[in-house]
C-alpha atoms as a PDB file:
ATOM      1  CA  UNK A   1      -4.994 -37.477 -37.607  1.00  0.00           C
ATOM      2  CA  UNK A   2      -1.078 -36.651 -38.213  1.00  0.00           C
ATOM      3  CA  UNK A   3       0.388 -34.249 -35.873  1.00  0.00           C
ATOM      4  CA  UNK A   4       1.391 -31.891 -39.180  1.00  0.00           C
ATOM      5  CA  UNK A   5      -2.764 -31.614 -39.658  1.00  0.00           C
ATOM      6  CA  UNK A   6      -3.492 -30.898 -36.220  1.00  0.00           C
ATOM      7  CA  UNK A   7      -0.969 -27.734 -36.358  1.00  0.00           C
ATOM      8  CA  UNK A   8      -1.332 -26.450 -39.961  1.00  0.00           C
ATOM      9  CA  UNK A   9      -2.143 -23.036 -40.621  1.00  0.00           C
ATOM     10  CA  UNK A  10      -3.697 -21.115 -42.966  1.00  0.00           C
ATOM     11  CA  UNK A  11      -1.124 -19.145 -44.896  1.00  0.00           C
ATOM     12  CA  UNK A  12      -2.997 -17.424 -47.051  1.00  0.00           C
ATOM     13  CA  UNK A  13      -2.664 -13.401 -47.513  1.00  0.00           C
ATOM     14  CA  UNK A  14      -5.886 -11.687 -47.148  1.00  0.00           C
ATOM     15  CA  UNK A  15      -4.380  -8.321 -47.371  1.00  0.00           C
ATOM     16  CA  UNK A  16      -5.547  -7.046 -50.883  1.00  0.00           C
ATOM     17  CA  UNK A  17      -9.071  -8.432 -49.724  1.00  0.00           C
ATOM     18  CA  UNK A  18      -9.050  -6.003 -47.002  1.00  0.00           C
ATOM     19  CA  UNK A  19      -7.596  -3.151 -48.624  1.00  0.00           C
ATOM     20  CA  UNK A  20     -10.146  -3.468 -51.148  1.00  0.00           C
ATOM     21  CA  UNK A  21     -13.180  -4.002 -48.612  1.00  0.00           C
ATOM     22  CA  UNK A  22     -11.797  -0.411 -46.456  1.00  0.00           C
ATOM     23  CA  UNK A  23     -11.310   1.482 -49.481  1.00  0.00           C
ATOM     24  CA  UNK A  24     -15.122   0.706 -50.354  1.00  0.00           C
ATOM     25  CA  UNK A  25     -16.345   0.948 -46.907  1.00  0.00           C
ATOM     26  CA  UNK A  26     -14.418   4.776 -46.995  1.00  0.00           C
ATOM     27  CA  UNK A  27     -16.051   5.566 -50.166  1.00  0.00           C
ATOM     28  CA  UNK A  28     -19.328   3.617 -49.447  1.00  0.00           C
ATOM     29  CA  UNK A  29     -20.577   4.166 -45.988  1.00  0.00           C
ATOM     30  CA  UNK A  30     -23.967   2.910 -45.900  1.00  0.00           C
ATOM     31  CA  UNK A  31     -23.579   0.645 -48.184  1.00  0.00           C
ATOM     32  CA  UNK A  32     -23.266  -3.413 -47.257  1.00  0.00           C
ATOM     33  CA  UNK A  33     -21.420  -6.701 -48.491  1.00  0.00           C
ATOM     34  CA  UNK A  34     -23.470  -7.607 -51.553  1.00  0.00           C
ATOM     35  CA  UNK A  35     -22.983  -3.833 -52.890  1.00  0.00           C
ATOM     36  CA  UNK A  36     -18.656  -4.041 -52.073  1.00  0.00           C
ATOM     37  CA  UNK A  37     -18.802  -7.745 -53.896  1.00  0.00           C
ATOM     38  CA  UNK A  38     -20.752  -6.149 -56.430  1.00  0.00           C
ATOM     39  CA  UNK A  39     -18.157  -3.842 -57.226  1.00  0.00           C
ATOM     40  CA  UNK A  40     -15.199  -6.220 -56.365  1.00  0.00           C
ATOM     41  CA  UNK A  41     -16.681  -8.287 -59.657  1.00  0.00           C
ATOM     42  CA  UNK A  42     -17.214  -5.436 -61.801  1.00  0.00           C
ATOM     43  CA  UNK A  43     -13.260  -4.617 -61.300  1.00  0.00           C
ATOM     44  CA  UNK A  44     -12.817  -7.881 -62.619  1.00  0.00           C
ATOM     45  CA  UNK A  45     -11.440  -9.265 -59.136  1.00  0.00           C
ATOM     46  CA  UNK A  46     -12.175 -13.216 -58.971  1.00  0.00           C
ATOM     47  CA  UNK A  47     -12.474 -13.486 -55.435  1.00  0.00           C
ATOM     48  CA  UNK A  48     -14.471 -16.381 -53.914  1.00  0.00           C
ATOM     49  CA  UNK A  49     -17.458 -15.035 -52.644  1.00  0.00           C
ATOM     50  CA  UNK A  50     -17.172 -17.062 -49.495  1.00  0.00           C
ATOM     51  CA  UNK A  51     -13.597 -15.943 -48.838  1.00  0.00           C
ATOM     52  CA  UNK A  52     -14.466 -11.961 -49.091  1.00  0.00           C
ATOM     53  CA  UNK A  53     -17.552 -12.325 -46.922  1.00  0.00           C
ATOM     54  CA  UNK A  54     -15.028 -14.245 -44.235  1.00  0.00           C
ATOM     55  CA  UNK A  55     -12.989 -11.244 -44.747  1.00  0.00           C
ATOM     56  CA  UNK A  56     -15.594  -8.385 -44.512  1.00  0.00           C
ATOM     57  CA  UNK A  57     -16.969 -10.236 -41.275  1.00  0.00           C
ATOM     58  CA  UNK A  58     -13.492 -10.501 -39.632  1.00  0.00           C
ATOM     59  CA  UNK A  59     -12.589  -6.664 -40.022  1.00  0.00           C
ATOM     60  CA  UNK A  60     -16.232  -6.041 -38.431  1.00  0.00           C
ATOM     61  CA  UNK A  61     -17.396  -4.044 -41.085  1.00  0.00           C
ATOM     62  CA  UNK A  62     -20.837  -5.528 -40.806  1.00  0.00           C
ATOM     63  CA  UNK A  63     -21.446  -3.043 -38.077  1.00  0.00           C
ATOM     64  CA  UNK A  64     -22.522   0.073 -40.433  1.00  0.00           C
ATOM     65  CA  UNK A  65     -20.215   3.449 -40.336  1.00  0.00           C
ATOM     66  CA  UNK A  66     -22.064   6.492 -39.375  1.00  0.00           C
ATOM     67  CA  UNK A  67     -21.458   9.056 -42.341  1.00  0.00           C
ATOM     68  CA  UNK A  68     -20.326  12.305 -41.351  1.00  0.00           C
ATOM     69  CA  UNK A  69     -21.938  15.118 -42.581  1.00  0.00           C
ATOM     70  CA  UNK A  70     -20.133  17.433 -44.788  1.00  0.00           C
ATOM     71  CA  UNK A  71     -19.783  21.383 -44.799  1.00  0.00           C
ATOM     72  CA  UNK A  72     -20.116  21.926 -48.669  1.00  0.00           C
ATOM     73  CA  UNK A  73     -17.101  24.047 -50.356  1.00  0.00           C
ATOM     74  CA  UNK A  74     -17.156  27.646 -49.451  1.00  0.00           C
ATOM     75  CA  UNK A  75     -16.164  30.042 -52.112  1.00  0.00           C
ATOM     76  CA  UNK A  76     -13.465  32.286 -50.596  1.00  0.00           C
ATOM     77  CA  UNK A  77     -14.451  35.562 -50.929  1.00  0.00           C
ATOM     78  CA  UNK A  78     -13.024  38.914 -50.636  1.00  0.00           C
ATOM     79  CA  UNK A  79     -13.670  40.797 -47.698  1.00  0.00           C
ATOM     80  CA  UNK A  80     -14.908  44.453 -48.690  1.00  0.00           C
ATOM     81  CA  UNK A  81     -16.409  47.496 -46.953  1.00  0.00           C
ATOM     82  CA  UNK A  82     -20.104  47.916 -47.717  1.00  0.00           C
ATOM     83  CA  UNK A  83     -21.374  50.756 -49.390  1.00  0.00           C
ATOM     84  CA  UNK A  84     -24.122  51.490 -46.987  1.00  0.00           C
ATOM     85  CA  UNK A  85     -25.443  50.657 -43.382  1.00  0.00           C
ATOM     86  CA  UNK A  86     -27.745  47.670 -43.392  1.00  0.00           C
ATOM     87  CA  UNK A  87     -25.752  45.794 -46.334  1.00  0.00           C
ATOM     88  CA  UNK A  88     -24.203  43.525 -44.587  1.00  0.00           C
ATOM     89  CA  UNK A  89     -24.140  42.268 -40.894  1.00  0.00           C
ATOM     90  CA  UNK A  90     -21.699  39.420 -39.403  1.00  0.00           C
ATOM     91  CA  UNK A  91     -22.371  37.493 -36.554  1.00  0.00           C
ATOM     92  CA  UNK A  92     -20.227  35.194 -34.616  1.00  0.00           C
ATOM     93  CA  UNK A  93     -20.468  34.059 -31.049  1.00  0.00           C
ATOM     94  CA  UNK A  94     -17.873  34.162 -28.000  1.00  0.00           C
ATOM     95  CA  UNK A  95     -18.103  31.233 -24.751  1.00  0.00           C
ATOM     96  CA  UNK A  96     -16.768  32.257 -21.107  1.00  0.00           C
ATOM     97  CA  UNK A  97     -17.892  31.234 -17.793  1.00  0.00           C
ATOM     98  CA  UNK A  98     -19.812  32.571 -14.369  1.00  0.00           C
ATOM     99  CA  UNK A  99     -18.010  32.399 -11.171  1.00  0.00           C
ATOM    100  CA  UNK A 100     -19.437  29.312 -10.576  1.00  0.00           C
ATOM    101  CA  UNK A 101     -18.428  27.501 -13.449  1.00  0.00           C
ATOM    102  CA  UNK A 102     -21.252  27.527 -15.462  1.00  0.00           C
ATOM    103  CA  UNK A 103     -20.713  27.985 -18.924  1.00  0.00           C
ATOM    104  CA  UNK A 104     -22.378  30.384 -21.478  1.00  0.00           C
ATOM    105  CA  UNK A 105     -22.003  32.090 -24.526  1.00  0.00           C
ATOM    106  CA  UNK A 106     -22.488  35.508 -26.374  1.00  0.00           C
ATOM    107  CA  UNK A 107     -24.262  36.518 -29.129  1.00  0.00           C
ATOM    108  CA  UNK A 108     -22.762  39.516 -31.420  1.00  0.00           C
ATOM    109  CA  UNK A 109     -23.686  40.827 -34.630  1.00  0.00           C
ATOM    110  CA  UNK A 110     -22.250  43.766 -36.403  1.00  0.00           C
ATOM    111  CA  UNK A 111     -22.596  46.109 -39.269  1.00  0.00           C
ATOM    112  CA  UNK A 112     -20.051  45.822 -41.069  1.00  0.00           C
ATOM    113  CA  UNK A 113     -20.404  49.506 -43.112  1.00  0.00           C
ATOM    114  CA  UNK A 114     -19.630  51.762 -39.817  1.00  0.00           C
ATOM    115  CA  UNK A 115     -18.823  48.816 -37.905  1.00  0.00           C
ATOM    116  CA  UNK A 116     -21.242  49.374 -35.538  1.00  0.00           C
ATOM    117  CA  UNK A 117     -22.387  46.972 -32.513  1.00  0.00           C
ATOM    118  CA  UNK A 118     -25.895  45.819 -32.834  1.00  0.00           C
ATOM    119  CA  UNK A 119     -26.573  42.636 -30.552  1.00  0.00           C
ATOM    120  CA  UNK A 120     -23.979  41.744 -27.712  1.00  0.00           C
ATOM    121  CA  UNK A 121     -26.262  39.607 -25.344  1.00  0.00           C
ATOM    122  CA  UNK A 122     -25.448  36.980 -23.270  1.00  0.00           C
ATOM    123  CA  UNK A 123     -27.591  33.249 -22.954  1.00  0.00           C
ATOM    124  CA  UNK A 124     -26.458  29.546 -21.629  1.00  0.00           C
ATOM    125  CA  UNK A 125     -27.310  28.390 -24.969  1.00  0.00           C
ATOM    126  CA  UNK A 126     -28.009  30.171 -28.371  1.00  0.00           C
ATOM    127  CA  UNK A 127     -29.600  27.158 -30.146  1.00  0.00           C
ATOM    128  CA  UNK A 128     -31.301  28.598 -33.783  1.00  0.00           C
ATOM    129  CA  UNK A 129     -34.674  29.209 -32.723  1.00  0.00           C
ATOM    130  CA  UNK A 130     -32.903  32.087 -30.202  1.00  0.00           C
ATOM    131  CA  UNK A 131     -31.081  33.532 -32.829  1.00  0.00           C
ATOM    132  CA  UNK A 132     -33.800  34.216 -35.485  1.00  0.00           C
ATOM    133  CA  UNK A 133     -36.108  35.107 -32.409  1.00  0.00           C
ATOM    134  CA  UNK A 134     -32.893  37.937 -31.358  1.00  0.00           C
ATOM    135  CA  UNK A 135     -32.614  38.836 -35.375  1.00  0.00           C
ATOM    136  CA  UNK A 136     -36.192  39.364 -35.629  1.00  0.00           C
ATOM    137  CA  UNK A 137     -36.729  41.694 -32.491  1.00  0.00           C
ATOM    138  CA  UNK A 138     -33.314  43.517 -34.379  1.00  0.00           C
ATOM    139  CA  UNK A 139     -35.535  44.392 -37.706  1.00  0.00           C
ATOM    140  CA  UNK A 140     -38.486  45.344 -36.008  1.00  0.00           C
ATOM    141  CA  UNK A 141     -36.681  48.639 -35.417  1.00  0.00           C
ATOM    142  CA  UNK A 142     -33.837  48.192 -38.276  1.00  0.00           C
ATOM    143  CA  UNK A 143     -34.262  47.611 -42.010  1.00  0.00           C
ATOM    144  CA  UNK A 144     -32.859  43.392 -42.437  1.00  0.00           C
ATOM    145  CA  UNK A 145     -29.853  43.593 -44.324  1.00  0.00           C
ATOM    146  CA  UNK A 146     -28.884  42.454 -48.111  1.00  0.00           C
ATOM    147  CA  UNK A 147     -26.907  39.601 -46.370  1.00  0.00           C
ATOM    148  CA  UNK A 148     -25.147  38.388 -43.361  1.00  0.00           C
ATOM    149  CA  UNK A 149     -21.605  36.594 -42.919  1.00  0.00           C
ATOM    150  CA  UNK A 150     -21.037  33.927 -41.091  1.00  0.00           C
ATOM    151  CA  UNK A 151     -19.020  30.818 -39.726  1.00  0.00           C
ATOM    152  CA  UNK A 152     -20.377  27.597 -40.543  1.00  0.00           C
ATOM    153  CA  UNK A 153     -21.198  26.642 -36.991  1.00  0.00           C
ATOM    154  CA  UNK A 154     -24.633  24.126 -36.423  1.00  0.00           C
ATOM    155  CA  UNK A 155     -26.571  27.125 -35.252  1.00  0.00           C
ATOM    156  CA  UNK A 156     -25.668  29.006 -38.410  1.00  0.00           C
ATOM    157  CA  UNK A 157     -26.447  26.026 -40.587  1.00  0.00           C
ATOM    158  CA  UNK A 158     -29.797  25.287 -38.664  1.00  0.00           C
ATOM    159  CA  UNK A 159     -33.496  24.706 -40.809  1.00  0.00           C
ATOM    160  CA  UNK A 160     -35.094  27.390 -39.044  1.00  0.00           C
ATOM    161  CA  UNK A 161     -31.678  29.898 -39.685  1.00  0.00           C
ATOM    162  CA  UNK A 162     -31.640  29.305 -43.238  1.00  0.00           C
ATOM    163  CA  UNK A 163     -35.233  29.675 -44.129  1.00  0.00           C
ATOM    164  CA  UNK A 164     -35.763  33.087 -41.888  1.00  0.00           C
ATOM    165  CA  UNK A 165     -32.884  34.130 -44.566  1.00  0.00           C
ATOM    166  CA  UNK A 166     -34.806  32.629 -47.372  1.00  0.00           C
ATOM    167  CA  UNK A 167     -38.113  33.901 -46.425  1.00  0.00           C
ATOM    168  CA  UNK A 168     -36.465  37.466 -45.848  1.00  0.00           C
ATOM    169  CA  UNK A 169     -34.707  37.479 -48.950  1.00  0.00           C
ATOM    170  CA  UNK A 170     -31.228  37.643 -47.242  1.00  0.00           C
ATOM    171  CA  UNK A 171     -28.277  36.460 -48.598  1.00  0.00           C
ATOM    172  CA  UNK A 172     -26.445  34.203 -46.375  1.00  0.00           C
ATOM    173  CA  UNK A 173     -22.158  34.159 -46.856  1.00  0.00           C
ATOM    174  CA  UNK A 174     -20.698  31.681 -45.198  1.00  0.00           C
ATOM    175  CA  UNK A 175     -17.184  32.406 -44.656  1.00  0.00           C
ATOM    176  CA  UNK A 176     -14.083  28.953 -45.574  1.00  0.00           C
ATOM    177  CA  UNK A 177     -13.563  26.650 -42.801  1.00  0.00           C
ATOM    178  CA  UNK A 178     -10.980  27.517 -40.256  1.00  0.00           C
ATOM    179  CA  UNK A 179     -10.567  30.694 -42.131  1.00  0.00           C
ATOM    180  CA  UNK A 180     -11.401  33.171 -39.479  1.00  0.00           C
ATOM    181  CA  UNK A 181      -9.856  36.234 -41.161  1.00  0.00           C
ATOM    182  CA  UNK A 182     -12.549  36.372 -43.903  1.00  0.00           C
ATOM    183  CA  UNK A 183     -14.440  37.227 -41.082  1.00  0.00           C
ATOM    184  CA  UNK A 184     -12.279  39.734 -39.732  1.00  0.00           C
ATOM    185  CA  UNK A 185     -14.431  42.656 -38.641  1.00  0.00           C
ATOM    186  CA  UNK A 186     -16.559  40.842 -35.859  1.00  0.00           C
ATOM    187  CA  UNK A 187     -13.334  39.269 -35.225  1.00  0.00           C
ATOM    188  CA  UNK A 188     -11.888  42.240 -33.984  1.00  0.00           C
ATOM    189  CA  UNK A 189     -15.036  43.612 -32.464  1.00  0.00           C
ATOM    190  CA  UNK A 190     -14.773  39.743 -30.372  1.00  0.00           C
ATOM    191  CA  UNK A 191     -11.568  40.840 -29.321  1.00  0.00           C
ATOM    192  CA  UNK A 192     -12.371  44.261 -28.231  1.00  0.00           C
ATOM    193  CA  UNK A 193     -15.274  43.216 -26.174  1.00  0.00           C
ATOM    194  CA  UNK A 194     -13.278  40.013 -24.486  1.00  0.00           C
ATOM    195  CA  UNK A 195     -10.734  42.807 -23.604  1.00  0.00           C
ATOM    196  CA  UNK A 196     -13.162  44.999 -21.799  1.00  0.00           C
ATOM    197  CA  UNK A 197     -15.767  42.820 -20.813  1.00  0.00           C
ATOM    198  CA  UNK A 198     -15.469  39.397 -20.144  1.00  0.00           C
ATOM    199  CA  UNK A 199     -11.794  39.402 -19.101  1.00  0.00           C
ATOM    200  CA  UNK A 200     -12.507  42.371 -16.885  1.00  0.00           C
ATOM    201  CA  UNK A 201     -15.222  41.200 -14.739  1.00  0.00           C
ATOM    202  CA  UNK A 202     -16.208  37.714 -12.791  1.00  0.00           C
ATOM    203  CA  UNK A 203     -19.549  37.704 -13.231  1.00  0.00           C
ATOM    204  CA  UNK A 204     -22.169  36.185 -10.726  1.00  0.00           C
ATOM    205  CA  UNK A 205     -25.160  35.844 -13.244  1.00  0.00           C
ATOM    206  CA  UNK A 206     -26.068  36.112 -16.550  1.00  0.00           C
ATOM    207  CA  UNK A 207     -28.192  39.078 -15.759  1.00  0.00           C
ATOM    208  CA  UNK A 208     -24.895  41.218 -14.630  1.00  0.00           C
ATOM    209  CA  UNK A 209     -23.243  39.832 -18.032  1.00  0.00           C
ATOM    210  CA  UNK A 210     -25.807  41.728 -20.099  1.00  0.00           C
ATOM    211  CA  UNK A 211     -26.143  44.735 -18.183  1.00  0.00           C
ATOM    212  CA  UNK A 212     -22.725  45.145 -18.182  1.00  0.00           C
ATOM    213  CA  UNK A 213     -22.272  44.473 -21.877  1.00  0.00           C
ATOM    214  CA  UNK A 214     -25.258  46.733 -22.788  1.00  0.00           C
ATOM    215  CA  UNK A 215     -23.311  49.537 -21.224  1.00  0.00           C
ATOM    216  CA  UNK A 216     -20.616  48.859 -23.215  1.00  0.00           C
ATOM    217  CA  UNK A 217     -22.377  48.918 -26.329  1.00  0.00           C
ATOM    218  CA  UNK A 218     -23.677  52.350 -25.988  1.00  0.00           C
ATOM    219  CA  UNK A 219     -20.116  53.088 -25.029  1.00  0.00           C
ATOM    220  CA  UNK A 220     -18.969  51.395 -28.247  1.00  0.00           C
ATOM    221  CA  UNK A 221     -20.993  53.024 -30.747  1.00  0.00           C
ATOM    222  CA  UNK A 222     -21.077  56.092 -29.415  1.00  0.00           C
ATOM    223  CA  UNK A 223     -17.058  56.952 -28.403  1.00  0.00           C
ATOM    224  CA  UNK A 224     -14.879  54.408 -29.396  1.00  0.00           C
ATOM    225  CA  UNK A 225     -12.622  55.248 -32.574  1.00  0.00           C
ATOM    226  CA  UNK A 226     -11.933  53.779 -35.454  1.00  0.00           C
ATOM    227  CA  UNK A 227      -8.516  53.974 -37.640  1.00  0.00           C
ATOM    228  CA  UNK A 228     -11.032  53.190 -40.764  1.00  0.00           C
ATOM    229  CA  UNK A 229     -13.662  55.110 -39.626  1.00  0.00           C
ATOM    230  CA  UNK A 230     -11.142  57.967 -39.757  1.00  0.00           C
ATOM    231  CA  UNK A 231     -10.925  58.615 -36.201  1.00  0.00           C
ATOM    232  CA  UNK A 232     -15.079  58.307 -35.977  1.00  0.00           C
ATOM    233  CA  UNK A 233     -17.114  56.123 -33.786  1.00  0.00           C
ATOM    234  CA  UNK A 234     -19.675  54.218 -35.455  1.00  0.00           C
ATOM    235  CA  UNK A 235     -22.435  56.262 -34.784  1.00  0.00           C
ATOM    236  CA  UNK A 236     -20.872  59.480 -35.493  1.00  0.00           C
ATOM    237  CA  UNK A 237     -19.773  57.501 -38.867  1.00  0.00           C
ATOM    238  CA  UNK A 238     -23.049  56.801 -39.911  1.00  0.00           C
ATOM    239  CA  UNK A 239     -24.146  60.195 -39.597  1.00  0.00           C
ATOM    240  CA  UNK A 240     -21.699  61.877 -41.597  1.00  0.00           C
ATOM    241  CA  UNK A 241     -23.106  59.068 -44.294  1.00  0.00           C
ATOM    242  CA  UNK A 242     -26.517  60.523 -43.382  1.00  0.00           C
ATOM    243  CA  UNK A 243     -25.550  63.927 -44.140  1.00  0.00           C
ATOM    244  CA  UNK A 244     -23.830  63.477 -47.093  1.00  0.00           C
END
């Protein structure tokens, strides 16, 4: 064998074979080689078979690409003041930590008419079965609203979440992805009770989280003012909408 044979090597470009074979791959995700080759020959690209399955085994791409899943394209919508109480509730959560370390998060929901606080309760994890099991204690003594506004967290986007809605005839509005604002009234309430609650305290326990924050709720609905409540508190808002 000549020395020249012993050190040849192969020059040719496989570049526009693996462009080709990612930009499938991106598009195709659970698809395999005899689908990507498939199309490759539709295009009316002439590539030996043998040369794009070389290719397609060099780039690893026989090890299959978990697909993402999607969040499907939120209408933005405007953010109004409802006409009555019980048209429409938000509900977001907040995270913050025992002295200990421990994580946890809170649950709050809100009405958005008179703004008024209607959960603010405090678990290590809120998983979906907890929050229809917390929304369904809430209507036992409150007529279900005509639809609630959320984020598009999992919990939000759970089975169980989206069928007590269906079964209970509520609509469900989810608000745009890293749009925040169109969510902007339990936003604020967030901040108000971070501000006097969880940034004001080290707690020990969850149990001195949620007496704590059930004080302030009272508190809340019954004395703190709102600018667009004219001056009211929630309570004392919906009663002048009870009276007149």
């Amino acid at each position: 064998m000549s020395r020249s044979m012993y050190y040849y090597g192969h020059k040719k470009d496989d570049q526009t074979v693996i462009s080709k074979l990612l930009e499938l791959a991106a598009r195709y995700p659970t698809r395999g080689f005899e689908t990507y080759y498939g199309k490759i020959r539709l295009e009316g690209l002439l590539w030996n078979r043998k040369r794009v399955l070389r290719v397609y085994r060099n780039i690893n791409l026989k090890l299959r690409i978990k697909r993402k899943a999607r969040i499907p394209c939120r209408i933005k919508e405007k953010l109004i003041v409802p006409g009555r109480v019980n048209e429409t509730w938000s509900i977001d959560f907040m995270s913050d930590a025992l002295s200990n370390g421990r994580r946890f998060r809170v649950l709050n929901v809100i009405d958005d008419y008179n703004r008024e606080s209607l959960i603010n309760e405090a678990f290590y994890s809120i998983p979906g079965v907890r929050l229809v099991q917390k929304l369904k204690e809430l209507i036992i003594y409150r007529p279900k609203p005509k639809r609630i506004r959320t984020d598009n967290g999992p919990e939000f986007l759970s089975k169980v979440f989206v069928d007590f809605c269906r079964v209970n005839d509520i609509e469900l509005q989810y608000i745009q992805p890293g749009k925040p604002a169109q969510n902007a009234y339990i936003e604020r309430l967030n901040r108000t009770f971070r501000e006097d609650v969880l940034d004001a305290y080290l707690f020990g326990s969850l149990m001195e989280v949620n007496a704590i924050a059930y004080e302030w709720q009272i508190d809340y609905n019954s004395n703190h003012p709102h600018k667009s409540l004219n001056g009211l508190s929630p309570w004392l808002y919906a009663k002048e909408f009870l009276i007149n």
